[in-house]
N, C-alpha and C. Protein backbone atom coordinates (compact mmCIF):
# COMPACT_ATOMS: atom_id res chain seq x y z
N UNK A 1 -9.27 -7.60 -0.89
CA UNK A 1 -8.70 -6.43 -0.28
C UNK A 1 -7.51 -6.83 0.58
N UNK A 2 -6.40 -5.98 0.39
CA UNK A 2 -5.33 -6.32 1.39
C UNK A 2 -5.75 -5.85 2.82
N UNK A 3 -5.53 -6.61 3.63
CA UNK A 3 -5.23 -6.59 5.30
C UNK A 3 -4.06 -6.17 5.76
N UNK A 4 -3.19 -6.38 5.28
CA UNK A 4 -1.56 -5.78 6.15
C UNK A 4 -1.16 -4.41 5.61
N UNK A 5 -1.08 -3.78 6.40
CA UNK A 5 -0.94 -2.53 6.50
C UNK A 5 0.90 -2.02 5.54
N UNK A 6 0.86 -0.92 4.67
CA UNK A 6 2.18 -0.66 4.23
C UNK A 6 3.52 -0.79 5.01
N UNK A 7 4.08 -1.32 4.96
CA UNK A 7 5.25 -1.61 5.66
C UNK A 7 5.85 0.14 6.01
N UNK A 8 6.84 -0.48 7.21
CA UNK A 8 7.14 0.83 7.99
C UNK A 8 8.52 1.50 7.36
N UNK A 9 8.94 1.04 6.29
CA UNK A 9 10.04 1.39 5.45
C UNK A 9 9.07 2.05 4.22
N UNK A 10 8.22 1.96 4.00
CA UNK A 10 7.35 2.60 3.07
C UNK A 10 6.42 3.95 3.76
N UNK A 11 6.13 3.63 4.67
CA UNK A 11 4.75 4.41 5.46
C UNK A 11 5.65 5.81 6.39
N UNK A 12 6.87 5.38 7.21
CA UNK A 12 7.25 6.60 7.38
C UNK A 12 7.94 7.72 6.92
N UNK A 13 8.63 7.23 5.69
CA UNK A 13 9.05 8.06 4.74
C UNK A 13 8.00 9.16 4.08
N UNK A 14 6.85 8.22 4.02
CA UNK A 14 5.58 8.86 3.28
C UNK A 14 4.94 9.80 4.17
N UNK A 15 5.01 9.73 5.57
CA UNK A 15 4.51 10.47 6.47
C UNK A 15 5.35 11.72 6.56
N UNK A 16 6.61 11.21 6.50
CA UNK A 16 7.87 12.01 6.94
C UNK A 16 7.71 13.15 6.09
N UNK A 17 7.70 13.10 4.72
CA UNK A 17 7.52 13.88 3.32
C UNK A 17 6.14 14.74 3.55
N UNK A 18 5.08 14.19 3.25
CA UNK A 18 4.02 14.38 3.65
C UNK A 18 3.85 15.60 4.78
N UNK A 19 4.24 15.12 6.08
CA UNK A 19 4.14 16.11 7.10
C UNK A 19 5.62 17.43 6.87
N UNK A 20 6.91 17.40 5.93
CA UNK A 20 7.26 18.65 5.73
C UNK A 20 5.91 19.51 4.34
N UNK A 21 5.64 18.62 3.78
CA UNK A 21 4.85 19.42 2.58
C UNK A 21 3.94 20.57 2.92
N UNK A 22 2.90 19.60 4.28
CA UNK A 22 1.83 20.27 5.10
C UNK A 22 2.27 21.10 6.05
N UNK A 23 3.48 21.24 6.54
CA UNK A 23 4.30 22.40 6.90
C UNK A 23 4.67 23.74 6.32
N UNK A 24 5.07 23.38 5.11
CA UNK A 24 5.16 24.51 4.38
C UNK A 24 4.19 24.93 3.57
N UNK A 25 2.81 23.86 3.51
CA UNK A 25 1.62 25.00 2.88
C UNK A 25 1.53 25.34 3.96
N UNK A 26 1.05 25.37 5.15
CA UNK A 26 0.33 26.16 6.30
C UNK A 26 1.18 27.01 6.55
N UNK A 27 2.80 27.53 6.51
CA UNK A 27 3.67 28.27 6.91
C UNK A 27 3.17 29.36 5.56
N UNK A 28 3.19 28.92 4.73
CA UNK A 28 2.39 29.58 3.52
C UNK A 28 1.28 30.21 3.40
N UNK A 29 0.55 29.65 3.99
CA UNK A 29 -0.78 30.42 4.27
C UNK A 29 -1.21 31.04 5.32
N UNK A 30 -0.19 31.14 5.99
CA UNK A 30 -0.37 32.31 7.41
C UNK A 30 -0.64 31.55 8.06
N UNK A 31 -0.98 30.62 8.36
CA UNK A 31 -1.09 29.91 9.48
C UNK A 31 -0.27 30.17 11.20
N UNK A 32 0.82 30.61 11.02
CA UNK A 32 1.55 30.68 12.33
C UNK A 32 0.82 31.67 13.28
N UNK A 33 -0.25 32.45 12.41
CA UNK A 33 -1.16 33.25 13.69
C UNK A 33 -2.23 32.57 14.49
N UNK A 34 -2.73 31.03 14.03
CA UNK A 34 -3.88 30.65 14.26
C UNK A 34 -3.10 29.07 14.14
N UNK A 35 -2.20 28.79 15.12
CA UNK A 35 -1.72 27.11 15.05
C UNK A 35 -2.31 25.90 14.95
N UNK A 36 -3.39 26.16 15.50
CA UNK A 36 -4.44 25.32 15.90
C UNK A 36 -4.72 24.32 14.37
N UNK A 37 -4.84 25.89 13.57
CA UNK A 37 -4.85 25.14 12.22
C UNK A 37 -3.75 24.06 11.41
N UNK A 38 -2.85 24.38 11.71
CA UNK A 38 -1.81 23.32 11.66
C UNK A 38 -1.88 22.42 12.50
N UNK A 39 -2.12 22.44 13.67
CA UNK A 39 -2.28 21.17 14.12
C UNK A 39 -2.91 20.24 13.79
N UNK A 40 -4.73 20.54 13.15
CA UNK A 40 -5.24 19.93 12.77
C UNK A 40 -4.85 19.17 11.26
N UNK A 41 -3.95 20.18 10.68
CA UNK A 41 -3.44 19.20 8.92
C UNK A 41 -2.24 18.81 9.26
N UNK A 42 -1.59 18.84 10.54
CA UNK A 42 -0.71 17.41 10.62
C UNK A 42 -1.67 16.29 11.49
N UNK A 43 -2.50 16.84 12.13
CA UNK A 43 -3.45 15.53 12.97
C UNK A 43 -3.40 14.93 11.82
N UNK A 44 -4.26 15.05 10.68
CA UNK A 44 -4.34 14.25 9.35
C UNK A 44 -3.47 13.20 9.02
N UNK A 45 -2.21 14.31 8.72
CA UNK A 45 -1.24 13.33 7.86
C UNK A 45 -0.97 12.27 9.06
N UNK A 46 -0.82 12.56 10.57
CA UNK A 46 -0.50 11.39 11.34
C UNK A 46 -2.13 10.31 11.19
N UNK A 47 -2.76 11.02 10.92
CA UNK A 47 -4.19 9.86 10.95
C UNK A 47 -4.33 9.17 9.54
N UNK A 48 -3.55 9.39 8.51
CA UNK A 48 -2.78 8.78 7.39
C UNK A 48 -2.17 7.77 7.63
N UNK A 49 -0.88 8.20 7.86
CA UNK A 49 0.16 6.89 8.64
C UNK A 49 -0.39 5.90 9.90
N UNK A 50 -1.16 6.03 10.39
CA UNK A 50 -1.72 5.49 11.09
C UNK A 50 -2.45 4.24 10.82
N UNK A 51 -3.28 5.05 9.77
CA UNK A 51 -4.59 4.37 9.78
C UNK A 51 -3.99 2.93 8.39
N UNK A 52 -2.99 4.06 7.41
CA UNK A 52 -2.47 2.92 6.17
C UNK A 52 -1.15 2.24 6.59
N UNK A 53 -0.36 2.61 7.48
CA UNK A 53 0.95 1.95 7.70
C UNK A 53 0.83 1.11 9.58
N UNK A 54 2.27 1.03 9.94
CA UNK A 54 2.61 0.38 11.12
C UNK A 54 2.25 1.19 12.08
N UNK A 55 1.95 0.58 13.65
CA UNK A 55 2.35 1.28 14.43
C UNK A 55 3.43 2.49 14.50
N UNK A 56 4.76 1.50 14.52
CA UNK A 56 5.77 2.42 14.49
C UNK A 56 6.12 3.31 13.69
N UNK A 57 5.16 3.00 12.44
CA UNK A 57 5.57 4.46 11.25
C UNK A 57 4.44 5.66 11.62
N UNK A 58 3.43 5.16 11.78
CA UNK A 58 2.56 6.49 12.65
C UNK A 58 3.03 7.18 13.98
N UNK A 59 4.40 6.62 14.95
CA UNK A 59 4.68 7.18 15.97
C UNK A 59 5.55 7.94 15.54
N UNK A 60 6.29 7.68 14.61
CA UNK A 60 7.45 8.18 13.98
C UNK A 60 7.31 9.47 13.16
N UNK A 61 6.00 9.66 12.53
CA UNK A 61 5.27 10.75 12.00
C UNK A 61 4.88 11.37 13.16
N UNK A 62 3.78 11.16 14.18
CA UNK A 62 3.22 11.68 14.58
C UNK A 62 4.92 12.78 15.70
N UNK A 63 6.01 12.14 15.72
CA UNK A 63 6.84 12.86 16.31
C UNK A 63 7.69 13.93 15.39
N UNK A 64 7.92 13.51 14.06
CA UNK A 64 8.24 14.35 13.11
C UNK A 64 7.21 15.47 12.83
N UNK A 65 6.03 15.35 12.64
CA UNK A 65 5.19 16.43 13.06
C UNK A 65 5.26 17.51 14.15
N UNK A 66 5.08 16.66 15.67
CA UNK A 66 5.59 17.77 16.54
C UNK A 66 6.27 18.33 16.53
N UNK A 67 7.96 17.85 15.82
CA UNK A 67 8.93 18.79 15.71
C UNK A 67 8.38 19.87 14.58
N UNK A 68 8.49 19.48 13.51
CA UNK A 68 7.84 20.30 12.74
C UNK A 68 6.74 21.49 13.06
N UNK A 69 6.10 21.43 13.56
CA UNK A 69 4.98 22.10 14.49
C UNK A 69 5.39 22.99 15.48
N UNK A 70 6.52 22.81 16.61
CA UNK A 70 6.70 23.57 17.37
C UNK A 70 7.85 24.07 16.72
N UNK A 71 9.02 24.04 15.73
CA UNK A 71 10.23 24.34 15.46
C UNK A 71 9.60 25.48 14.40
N UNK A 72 8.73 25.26 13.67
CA UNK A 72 8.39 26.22 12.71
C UNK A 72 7.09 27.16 12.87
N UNK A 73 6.47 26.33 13.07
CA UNK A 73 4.59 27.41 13.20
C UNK A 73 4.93 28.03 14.95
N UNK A 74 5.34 27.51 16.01
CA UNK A 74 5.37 27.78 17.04
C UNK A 74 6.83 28.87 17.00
N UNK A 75 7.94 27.77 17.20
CA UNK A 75 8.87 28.42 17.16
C UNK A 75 10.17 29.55 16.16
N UNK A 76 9.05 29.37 14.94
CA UNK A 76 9.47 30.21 13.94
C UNK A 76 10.39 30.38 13.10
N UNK A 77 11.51 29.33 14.11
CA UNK A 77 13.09 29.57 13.77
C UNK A 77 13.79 28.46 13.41
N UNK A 78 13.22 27.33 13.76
CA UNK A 78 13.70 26.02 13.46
C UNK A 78 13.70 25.56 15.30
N UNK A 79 13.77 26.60 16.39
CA UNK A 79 14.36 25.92 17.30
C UNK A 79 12.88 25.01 18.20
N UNK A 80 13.07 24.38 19.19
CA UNK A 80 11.81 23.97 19.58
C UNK A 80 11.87 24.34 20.92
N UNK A 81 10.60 24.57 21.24
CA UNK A 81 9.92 25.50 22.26
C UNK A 81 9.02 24.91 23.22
N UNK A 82 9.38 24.86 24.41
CA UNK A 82 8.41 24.34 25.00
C UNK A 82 7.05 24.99 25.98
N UNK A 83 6.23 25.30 25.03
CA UNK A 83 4.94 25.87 25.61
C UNK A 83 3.76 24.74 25.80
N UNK A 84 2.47 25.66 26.75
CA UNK A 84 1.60 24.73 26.71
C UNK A 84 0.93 24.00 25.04
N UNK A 85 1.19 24.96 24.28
CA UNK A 85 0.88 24.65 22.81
C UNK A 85 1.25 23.71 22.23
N UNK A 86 2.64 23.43 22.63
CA UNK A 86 3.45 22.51 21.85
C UNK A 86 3.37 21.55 23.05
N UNK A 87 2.63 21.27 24.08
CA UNK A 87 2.37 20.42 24.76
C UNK A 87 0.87 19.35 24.03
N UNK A 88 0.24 20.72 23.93
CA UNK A 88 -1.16 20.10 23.86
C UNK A 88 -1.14 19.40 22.39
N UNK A 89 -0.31 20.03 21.40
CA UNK A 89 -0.02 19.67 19.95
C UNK A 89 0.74 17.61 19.91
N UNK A 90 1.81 17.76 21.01
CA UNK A 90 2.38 16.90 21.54
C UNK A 90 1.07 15.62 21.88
N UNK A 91 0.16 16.00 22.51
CA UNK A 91 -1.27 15.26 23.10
C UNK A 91 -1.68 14.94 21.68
N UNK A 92 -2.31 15.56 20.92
CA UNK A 92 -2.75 15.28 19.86
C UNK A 92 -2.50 14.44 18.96
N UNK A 93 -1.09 14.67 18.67
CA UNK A 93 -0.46 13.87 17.72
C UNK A 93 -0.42 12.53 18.11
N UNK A 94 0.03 12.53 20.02
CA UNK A 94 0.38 10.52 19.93
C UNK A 94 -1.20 10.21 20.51
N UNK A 95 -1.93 10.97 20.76
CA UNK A 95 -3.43 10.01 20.05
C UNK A 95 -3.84 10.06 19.55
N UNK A 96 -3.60 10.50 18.20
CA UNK A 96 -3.92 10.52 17.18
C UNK A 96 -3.64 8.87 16.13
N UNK A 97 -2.32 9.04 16.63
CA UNK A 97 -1.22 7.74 16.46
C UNK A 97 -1.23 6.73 16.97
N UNK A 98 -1.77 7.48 18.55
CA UNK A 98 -2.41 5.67 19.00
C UNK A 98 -3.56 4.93 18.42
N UNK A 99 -4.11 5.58 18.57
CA UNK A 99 -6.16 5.00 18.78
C UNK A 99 -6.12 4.59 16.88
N UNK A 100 -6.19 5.67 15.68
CA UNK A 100 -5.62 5.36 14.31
C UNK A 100 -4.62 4.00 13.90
N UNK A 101 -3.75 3.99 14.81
CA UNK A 101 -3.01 2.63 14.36
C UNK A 101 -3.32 1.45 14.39
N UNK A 102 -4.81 1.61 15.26
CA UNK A 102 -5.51 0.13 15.70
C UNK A 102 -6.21 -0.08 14.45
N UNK A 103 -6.88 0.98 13.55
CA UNK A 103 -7.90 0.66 12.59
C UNK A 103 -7.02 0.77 11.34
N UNK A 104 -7.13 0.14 10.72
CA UNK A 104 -6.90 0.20 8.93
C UNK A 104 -7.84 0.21 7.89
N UNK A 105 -7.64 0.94 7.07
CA UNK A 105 -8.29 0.45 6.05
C UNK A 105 -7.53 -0.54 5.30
N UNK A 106 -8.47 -1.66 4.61
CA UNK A 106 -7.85 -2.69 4.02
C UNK A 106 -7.58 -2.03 2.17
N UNK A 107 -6.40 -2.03 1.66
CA UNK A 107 -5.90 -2.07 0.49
C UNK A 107 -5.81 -2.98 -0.43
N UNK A 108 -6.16 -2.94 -2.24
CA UNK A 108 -6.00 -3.61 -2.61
C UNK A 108 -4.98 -4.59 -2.78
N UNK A 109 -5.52 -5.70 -2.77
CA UNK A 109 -4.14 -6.96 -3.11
C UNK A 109 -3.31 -6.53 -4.46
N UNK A 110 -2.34 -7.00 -4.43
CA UNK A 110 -1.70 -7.04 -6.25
C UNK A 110 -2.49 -7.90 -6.50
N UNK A 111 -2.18 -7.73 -7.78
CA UNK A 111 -3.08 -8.71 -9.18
C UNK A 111 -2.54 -10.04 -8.98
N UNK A 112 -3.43 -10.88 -8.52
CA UNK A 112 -3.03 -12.49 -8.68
C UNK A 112 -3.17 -13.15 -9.96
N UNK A 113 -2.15 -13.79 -10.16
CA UNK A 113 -1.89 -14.38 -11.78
C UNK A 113 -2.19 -15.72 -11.00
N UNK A 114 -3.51 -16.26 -11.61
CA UNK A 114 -3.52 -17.93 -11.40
C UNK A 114 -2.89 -18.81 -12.18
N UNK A 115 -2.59 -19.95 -11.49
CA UNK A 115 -1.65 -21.05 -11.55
C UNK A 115 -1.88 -21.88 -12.57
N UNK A 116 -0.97 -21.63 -13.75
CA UNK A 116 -1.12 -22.89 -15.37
C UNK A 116 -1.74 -23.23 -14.90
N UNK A 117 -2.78 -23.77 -15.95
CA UNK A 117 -3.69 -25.14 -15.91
C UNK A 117 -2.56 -25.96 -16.45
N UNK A 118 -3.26 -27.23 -15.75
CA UNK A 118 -2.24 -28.65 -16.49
C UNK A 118 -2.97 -28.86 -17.45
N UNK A 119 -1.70 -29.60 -18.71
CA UNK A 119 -2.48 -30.35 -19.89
C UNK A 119 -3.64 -31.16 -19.73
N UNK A 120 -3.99 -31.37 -20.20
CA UNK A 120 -4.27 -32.97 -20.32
C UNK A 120 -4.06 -33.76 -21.10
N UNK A 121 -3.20 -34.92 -20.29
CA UNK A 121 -2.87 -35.82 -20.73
C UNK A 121 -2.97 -36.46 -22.25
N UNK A 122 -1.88 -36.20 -23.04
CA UNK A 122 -1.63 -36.52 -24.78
C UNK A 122 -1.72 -38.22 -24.74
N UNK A 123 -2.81 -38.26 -25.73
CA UNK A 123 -3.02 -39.53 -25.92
C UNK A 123 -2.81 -39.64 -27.16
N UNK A 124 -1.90 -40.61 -27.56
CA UNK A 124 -1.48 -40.81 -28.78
C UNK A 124 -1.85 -41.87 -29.29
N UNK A 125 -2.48 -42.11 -30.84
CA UNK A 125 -3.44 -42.74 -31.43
C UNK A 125 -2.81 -43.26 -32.28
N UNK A 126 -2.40 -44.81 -32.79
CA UNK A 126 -2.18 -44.92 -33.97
C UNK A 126 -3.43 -45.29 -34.90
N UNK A 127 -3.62 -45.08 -35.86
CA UNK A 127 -4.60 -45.02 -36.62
C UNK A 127 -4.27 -46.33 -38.20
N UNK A 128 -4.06 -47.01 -37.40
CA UNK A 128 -3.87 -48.61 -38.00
C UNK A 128 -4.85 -49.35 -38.17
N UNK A 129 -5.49 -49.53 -38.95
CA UNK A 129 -6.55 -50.87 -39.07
C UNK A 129 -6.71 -51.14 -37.74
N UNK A 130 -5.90 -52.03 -37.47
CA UNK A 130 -5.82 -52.55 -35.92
C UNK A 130 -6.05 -51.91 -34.56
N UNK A 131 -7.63 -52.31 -33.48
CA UNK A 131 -7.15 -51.80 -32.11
C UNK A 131 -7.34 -50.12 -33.07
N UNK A 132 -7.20 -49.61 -34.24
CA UNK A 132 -7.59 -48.12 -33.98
C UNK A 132 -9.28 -47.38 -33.29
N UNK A 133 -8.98 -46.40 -32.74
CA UNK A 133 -10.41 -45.69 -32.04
C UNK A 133 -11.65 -45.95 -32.87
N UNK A 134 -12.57 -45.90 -31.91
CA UNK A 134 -13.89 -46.09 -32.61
C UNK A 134 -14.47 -44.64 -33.23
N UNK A 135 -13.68 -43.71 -32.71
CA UNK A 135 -14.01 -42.39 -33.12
C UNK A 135 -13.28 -41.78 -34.41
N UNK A 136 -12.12 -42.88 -34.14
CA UNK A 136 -11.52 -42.27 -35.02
C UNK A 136 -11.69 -42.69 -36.55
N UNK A 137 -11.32 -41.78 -37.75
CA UNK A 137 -11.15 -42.02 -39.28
C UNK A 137 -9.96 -43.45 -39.71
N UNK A 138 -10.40 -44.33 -40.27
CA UNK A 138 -9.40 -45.23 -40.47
C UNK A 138 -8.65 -44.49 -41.99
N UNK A 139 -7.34 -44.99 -41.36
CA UNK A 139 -6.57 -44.43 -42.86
C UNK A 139 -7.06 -44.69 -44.45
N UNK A 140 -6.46 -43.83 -45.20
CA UNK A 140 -7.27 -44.02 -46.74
C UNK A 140 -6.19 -45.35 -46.56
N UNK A 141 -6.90 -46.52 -47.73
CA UNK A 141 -6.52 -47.78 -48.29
C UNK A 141 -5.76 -47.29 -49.80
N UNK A 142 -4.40 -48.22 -49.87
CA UNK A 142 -4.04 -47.78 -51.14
C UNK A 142 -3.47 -46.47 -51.36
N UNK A 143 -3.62 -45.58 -51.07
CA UNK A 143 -2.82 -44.61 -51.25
C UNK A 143 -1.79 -44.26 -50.35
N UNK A 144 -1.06 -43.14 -50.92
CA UNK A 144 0.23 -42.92 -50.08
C UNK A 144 0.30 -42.71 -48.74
N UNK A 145 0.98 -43.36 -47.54
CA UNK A 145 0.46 -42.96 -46.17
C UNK A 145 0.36 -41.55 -46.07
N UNK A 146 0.13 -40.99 -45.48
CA UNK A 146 -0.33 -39.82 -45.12
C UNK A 146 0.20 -39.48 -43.11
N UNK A 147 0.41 -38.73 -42.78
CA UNK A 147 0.60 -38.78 -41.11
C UNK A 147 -1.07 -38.55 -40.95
N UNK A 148 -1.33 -38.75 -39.81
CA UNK A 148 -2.70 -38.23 -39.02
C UNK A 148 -2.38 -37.22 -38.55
N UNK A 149 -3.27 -36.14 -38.25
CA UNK A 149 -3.39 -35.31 -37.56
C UNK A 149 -3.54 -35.29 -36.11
N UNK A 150 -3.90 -36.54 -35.54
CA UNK A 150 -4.37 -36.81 -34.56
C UNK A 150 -2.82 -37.37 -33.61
């Protein structure tokens, strides 16, 4: 299992994406009457980035969220607003981002391709009357040489 967490050139992009997607289903589903609920499906996506990427790519989400959160479900308009809502949303997100960034889950490794085997060592036989192997076939007598196989 891999141990190092997705790099932060991978992980906040993914958060980044991620947390507009979950923006616009919940803007979609009425959500802007009941925020709470959005808060909780960006808590997620920041407990995503968190938990699979860097520190800094879960802070980086968890702040792209807030904007997201108060500019649209809160503030409706794109602009951002500062209420107790988008305070407490604000709370959520960077501990969400904190305490999550400490734990990972471990990911699989890539596929390790193990390392050639070495030959072993070509031993070359002449197959001469003479000094030839005890294992080995002595050449036919009299007839045409022939190569060995060996």
């Amino acid at each position: 299992m891999r141990s190092t967490p997705l790099p932060t050139g991978f992980g906040f992009p993914l958060g980044f994406a991620t947390a507009i997607a979950v923006t616009l289903g919940t803007i979609a589903a009425g959500v802007t009457r009941q925020p709470g609920w959005s808060v909780f499906a960006l808590a997620v996506v920041v407990a995503a980035a968190g938990v699979l990427s860097t520190p800094m790519a879960a802070a980086g989400t968890a702040l792209v969220a807030w904007g997201l959160h108060d500019g649209f479900v809160l503030g409706r308009a794109g602009d951002l607003v500062f209420t107790s809502g988008s305070a407490v949303a604000a709370g959520v997100f960077a501990g969400v981002a904190g305490v999550l960034a400490m734990t990972r889950i471990p990911l699989p490794d890539k596929v390790k391709v193990p390392a050639p085997r070495r030959a072993s060592p070509v031993v070359s036989v002449r197959s001469s009357g003479a000094g030839a192997s005890p294992g080995m076939p002595a050449p036919p007598r009299g007839g045409p040489r022939t190569r060995s196989p060996w």
